[in-house]
PDB file of N, CA and C in Angstrom:
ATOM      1  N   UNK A   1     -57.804 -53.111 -62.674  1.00  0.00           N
ATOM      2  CA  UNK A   1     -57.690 -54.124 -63.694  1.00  0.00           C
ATOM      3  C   UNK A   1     -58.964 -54.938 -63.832  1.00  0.00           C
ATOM      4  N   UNK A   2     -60.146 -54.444 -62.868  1.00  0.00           N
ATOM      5  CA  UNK A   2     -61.091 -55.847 -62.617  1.00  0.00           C
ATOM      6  C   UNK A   2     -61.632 -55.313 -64.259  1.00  0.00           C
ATOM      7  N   UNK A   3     -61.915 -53.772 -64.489  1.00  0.00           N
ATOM      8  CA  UNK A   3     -62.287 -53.507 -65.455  1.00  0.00           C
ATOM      9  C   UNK A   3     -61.982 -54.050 -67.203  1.00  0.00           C
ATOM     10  N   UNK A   4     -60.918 -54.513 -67.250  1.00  0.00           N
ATOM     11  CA  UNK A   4     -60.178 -55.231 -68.074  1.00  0.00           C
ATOM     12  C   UNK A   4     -60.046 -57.010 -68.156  1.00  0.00           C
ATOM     13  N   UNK A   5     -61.220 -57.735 -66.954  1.00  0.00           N
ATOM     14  CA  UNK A   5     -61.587 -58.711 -67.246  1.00  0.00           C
ATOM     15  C   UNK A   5     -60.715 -59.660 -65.903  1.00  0.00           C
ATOM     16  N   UNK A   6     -60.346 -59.037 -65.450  1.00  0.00           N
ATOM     17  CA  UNK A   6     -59.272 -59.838 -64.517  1.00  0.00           C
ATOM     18  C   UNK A   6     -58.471 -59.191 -63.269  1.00  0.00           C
ATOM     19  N   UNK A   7     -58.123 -59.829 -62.253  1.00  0.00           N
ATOM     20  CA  UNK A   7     -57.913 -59.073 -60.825  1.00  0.00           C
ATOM     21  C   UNK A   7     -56.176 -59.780 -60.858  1.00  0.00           C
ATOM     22  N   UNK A   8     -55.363 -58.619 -59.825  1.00  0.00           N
ATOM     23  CA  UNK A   8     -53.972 -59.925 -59.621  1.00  0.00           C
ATOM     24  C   UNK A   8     -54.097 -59.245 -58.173  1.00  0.00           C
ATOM     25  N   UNK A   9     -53.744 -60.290 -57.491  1.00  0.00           N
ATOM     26  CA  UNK A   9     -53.454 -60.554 -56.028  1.00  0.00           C
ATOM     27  C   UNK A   9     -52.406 -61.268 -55.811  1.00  0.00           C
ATOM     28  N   UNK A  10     -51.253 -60.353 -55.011  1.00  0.00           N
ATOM     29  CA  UNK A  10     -50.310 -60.998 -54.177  1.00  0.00           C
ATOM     30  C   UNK A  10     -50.275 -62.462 -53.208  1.00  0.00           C
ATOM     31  N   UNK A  11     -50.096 -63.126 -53.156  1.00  0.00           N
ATOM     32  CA  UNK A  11     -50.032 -64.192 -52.264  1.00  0.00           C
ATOM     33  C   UNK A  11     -49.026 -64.290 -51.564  1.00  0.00           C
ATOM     34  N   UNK A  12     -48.750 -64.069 -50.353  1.00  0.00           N
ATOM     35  CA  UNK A  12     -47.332 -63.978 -49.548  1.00  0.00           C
ATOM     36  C   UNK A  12     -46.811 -65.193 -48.536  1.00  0.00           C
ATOM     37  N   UNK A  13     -46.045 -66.049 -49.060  1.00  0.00           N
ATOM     38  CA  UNK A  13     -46.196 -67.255 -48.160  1.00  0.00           C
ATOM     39  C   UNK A  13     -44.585 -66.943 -46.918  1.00  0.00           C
ATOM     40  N   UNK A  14     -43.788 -65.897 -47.385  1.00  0.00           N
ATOM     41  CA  UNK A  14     -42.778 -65.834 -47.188  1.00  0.00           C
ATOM     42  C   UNK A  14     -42.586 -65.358 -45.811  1.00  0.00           C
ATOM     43  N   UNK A  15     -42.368 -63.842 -46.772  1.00  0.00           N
ATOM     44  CA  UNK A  15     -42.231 -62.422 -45.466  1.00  0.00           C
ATOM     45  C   UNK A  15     -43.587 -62.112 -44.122  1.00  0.00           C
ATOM     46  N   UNK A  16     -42.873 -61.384 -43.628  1.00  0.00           N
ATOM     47  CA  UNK A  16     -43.375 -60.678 -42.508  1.00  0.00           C
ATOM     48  C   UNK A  16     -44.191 -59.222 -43.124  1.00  0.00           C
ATOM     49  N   UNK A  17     -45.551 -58.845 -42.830  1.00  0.00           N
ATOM     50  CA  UNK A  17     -45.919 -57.805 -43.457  1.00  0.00           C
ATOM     51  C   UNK A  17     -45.223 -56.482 -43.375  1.00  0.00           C
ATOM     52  N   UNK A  18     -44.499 -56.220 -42.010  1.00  0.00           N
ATOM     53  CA  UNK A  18     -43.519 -55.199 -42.591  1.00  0.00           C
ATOM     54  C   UNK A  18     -42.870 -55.165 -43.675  1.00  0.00           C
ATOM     55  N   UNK A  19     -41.891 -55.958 -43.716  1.00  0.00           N
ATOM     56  CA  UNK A  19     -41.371 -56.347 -44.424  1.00  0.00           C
ATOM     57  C   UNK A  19     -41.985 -56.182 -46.149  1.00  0.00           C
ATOM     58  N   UNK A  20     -42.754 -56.739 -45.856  1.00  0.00           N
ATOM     59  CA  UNK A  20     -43.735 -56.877 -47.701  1.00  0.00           C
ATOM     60  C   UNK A  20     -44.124 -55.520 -47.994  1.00  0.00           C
ATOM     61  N   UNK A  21     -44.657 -54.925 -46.910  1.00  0.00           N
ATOM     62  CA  UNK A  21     -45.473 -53.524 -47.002  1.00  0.00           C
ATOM     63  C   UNK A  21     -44.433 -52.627 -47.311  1.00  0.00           C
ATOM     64  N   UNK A  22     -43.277 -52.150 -47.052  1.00  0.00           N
ATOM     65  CA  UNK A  22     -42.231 -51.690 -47.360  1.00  0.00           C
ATOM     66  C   UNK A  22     -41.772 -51.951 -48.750  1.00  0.00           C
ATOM     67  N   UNK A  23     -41.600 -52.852 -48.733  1.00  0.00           N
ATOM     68  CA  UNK A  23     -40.890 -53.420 -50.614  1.00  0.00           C
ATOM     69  C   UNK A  23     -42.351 -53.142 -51.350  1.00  0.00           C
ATOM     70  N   UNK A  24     -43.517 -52.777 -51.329  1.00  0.00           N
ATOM     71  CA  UNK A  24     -44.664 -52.947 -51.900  1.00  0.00           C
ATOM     72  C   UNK A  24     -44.485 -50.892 -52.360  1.00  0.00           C
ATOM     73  N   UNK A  25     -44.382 -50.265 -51.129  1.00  0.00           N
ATOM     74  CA  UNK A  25     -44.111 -48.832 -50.781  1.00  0.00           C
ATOM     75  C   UNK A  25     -43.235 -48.138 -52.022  1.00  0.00           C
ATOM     76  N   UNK A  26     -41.683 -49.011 -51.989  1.00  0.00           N
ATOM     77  CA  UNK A  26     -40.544 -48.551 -52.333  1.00  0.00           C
ATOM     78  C   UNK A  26     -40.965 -48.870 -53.796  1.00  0.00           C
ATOM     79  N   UNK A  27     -41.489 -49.841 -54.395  1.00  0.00           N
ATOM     80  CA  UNK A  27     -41.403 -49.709 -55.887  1.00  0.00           C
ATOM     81  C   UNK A  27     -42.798 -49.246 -56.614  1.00  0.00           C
ATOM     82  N   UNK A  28     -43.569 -49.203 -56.132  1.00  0.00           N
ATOM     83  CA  UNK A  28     -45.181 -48.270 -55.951  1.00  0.00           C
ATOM     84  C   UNK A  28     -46.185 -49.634 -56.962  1.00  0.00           C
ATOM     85  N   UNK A  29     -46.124 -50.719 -55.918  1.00  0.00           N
ATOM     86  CA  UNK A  29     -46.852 -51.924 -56.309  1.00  0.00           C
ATOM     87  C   UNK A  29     -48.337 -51.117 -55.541  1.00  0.00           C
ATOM     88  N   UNK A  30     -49.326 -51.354 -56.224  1.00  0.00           N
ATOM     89  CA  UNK A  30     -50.413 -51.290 -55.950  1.00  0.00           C
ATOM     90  C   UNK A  30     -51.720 -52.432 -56.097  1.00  0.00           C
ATOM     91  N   UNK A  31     -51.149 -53.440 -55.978  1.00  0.00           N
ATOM     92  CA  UNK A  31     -52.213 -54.511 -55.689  1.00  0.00           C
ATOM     93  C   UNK A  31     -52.218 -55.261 -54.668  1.00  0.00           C
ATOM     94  N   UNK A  32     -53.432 -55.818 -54.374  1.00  0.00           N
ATOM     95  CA  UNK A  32     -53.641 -56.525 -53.245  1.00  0.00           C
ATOM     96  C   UNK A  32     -53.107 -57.413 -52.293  1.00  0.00           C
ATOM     97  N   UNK A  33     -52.273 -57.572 -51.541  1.00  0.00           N
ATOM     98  CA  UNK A  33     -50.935 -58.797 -50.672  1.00  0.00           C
ATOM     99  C   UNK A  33     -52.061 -59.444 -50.010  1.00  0.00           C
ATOM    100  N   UNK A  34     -51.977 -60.390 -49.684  1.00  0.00           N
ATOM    101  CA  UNK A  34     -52.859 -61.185 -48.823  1.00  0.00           C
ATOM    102  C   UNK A  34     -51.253 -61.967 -48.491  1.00  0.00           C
ATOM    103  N   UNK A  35     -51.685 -62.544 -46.769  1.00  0.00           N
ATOM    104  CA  UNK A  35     -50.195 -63.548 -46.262  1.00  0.00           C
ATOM    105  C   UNK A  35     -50.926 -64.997 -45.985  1.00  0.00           C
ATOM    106  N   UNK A  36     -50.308 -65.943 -46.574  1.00  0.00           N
ATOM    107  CA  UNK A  36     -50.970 -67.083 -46.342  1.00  0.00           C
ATOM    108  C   UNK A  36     -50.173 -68.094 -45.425  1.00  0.00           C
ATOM    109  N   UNK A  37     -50.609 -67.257 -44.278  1.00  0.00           N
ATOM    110  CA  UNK A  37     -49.542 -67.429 -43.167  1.00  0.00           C
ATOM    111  C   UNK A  37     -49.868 -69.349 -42.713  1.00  0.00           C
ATOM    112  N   UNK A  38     -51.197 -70.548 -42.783  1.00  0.00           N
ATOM    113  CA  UNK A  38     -51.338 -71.611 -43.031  1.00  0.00           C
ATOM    114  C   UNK A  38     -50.811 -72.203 -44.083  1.00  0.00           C
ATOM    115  N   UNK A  39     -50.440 -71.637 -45.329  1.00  0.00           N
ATOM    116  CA  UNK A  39     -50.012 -72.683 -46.320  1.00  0.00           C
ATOM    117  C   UNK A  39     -50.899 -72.877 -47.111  1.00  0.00           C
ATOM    118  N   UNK A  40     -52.048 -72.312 -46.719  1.00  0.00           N
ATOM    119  CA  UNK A  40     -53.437 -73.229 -47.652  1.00  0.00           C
ATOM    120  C   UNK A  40     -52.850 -72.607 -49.290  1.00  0.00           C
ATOM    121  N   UNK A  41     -52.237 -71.780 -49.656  1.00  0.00           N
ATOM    122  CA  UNK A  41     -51.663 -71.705 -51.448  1.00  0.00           C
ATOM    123  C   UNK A  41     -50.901 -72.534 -51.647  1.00  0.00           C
ATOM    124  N   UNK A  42     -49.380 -73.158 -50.827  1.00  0.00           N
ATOM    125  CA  UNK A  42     -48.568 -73.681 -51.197  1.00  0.00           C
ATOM    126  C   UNK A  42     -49.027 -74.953 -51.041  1.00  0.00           C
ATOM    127  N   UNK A  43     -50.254 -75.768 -50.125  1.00  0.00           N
ATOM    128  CA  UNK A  43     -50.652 -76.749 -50.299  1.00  0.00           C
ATOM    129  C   UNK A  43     -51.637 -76.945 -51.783  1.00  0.00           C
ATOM    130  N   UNK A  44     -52.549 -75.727 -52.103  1.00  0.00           N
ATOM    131  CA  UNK A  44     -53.559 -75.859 -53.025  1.00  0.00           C
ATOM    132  C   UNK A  44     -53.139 -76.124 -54.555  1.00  0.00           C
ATOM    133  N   UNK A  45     -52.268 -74.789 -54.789  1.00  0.00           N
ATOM    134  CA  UNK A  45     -51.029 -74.757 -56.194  1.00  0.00           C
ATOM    135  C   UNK A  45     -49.986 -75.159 -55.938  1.00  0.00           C
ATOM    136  N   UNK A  46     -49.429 -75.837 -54.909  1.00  0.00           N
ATOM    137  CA  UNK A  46     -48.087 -76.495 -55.233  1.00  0.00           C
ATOM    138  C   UNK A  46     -47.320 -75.478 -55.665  1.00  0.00           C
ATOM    139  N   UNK A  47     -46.788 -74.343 -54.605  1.00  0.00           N
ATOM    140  CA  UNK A  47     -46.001 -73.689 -54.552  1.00  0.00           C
ATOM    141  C   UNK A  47     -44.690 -73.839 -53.993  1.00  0.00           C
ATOM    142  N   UNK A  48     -44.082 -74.441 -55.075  1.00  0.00           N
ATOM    143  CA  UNK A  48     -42.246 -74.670 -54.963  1.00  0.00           C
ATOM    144  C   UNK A  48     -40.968 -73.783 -54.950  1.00  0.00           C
ATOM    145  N   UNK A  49     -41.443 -72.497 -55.211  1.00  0.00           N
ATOM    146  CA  UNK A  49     -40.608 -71.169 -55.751  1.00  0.00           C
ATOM    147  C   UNK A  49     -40.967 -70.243 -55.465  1.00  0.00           C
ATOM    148  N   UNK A  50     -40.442 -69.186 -54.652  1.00  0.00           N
ATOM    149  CA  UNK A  50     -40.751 -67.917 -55.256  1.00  0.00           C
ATOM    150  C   UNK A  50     -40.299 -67.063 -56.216  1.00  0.00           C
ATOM    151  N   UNK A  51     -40.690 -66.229 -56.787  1.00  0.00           N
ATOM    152  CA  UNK A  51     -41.728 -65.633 -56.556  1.00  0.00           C
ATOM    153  C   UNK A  51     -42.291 -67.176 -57.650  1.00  0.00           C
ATOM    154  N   UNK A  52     -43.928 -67.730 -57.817  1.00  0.00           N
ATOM    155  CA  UNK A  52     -44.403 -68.112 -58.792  1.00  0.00           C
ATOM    156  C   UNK A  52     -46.069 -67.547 -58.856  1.00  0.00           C
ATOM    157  N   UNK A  53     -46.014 -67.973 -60.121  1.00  0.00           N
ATOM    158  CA  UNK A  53     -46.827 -67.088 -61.149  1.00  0.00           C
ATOM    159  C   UNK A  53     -47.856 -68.200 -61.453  1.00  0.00           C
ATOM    160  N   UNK A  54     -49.365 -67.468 -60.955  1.00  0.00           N
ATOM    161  CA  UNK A  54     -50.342 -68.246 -61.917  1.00  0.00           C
ATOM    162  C   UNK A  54     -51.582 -67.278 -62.438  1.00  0.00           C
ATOM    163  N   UNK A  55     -51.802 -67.744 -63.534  1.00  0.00           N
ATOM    164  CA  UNK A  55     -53.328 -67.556 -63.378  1.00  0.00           C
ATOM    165  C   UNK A  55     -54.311 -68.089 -63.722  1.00  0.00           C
ATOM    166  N   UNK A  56     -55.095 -67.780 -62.771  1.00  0.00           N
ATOM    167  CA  UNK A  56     -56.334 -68.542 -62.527  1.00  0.00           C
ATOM    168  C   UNK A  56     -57.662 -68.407 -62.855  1.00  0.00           C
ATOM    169  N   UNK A  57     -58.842 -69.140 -62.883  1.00  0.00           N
ATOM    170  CA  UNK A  57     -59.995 -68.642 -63.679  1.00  0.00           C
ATOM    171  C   UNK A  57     -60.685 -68.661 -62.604  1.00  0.00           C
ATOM    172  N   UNK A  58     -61.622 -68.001 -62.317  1.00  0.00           N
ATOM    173  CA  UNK A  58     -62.564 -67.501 -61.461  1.00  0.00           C
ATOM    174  C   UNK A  58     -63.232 -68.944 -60.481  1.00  0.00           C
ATOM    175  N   UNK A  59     -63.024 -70.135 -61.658  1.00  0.00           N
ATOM    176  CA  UNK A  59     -63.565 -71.534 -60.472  1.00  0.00           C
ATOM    177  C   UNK A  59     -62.541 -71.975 -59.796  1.00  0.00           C
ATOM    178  N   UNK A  60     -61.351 -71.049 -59.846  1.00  0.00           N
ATOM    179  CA  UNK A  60     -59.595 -71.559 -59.144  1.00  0.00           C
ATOM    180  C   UNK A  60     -59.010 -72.813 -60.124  1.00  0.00           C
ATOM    181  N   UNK A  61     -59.414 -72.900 -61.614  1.00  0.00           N
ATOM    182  CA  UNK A  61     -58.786 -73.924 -62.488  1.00  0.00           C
ATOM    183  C   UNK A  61     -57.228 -73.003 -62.982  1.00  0.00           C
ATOM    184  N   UNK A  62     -56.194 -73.439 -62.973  1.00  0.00           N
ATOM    185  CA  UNK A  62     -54.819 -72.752 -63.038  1.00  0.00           C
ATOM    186  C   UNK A  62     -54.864 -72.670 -64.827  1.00  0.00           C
ATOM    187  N   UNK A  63     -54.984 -71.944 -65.452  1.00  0.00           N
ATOM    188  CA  UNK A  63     -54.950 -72.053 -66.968  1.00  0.00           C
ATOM    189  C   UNK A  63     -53.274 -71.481 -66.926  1.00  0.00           C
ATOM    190  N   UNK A  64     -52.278 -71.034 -66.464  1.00  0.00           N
ATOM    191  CA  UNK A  64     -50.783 -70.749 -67.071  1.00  0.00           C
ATOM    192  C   UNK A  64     -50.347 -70.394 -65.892  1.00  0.00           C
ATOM    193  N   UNK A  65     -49.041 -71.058 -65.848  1.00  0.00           N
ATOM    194  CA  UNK A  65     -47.899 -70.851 -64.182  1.00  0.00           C
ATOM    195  C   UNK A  65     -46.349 -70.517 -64.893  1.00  0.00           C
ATOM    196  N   UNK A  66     -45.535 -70.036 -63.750  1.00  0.00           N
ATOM    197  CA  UNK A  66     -44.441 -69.943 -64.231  1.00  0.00           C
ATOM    198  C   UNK A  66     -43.732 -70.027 -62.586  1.00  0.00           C
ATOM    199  N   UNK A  67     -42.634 -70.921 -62.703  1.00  0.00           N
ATOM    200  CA  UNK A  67     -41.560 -71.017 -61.119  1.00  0.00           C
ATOM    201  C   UNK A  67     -40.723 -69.848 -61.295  1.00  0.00           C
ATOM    202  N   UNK A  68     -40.636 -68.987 -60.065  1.00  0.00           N
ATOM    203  CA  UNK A  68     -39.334 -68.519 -60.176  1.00  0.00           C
ATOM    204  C   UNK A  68     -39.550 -67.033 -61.303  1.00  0.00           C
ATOM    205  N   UNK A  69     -38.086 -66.702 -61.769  1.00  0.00           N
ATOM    206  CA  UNK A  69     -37.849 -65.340 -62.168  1.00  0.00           C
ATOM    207  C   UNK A  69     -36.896 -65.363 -62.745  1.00  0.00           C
ATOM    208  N   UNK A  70     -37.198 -65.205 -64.412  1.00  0.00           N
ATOM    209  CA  UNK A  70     -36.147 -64.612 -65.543  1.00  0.00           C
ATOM    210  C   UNK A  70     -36.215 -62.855 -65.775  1.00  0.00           C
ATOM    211  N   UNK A  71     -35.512 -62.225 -66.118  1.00  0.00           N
ATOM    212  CA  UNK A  71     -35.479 -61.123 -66.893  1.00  0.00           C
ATOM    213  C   UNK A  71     -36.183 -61.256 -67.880  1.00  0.00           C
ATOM    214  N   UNK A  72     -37.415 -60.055 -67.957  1.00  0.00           N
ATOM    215  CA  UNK A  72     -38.308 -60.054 -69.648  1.00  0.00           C
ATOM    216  C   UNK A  72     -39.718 -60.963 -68.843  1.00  0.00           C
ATOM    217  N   UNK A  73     -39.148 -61.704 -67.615  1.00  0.00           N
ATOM    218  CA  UNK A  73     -40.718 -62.447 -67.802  1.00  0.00           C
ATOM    219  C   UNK A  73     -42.104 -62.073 -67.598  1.00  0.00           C
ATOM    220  N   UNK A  74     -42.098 -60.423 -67.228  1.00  0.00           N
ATOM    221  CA  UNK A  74     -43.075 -59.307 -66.955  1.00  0.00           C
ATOM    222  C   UNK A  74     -43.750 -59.302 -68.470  1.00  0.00           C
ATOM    223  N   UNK A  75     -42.916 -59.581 -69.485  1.00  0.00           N
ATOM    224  CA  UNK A  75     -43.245 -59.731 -70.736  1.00  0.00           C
ATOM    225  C   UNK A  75     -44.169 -60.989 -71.653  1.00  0.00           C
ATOM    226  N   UNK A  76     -43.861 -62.087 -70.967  1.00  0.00           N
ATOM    227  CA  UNK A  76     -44.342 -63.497 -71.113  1.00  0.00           C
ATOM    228  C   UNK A  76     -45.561 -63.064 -70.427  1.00  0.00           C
ATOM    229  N   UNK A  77     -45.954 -63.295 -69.110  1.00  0.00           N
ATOM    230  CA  UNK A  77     -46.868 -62.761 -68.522  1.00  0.00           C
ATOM    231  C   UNK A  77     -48.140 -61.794 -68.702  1.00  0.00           C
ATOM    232  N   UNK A  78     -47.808 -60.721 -69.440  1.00  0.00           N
ATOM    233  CA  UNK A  78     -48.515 -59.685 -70.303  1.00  0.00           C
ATOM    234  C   UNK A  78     -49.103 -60.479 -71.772  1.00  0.00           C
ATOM    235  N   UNK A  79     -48.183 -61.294 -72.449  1.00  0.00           N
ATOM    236  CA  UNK A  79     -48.591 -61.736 -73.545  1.00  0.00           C
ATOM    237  C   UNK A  79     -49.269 -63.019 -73.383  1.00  0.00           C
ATOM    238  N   UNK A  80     -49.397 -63.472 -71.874  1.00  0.00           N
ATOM    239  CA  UNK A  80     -50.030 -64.515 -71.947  1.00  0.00           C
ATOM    240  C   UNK A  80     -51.544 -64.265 -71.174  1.00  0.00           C
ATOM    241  N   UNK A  81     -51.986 -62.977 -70.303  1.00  0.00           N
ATOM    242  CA  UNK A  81     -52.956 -62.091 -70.043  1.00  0.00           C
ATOM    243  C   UNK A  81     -53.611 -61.805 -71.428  1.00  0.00           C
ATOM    244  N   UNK A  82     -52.614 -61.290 -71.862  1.00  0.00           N
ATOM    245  CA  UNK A  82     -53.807 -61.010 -73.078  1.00  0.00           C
ATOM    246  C   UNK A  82     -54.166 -62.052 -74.201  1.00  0.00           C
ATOM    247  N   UNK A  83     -53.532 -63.206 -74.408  1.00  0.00           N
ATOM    248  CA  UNK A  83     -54.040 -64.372 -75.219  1.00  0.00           C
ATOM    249  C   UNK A  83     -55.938 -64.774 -74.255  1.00  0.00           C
ATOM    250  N   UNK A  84     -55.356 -65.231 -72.745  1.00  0.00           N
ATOM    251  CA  UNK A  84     -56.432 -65.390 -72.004  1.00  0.00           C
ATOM    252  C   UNK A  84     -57.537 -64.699 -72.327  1.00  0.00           C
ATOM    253  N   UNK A  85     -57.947 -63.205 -72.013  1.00  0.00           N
ATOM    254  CA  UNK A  85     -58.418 -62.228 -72.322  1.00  0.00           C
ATOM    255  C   UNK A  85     -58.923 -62.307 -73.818  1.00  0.00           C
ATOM    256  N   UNK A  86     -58.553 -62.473 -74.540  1.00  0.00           N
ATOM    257  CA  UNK A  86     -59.136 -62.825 -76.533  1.00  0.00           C
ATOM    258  C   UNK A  86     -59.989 -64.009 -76.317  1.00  0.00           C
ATOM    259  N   UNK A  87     -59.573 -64.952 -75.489  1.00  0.00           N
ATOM    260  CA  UNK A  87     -60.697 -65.993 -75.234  1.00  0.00           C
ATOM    261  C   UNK A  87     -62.110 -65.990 -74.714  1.00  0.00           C
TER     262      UNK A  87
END
């Protein structure tokens, strides 16, 4: 994706890497997990929910977030990548 203007990285404040690495396996996620086993994400973005959603601009300024998980929101997400991206 870097080719397309932009990277996504997992942030894992939760699970155990078994655990993650397995569920990552079973649905054939192929991007990057990092475990932020200190907190330093949930202290930095004010992470209240999982799963939550940001993205970010390369100086770490949050331009669009989302708490949590609706159905379709793989969809919001995509349409809000590519508004970013036209900019």
């Amino acid at each position: 994706m870097k080719d397309e203007g932009f990277s996504v990285v997992a942030v894992d404040v939760r699970d155990d890497r078994s655990g993650t690495d397995a569920f990552y396996k079973e649905f054939g996620f192929e991007i990057p997990n990092v475990f932020d086993t200190h907190n330093v994400a949930v202290a930095r973005y004010g992470v209240s929910a999982t799963p939550t959603t940001y993205l970010v601009d390369e100086e770490g300024r949050i331009l669009w977030r989302r708490y949590g998980y609706l159905p379709g929101e793989e969809i919001r997400l995509r349409e809000q990548v590519e508004v970013l991206l036209d900019h």
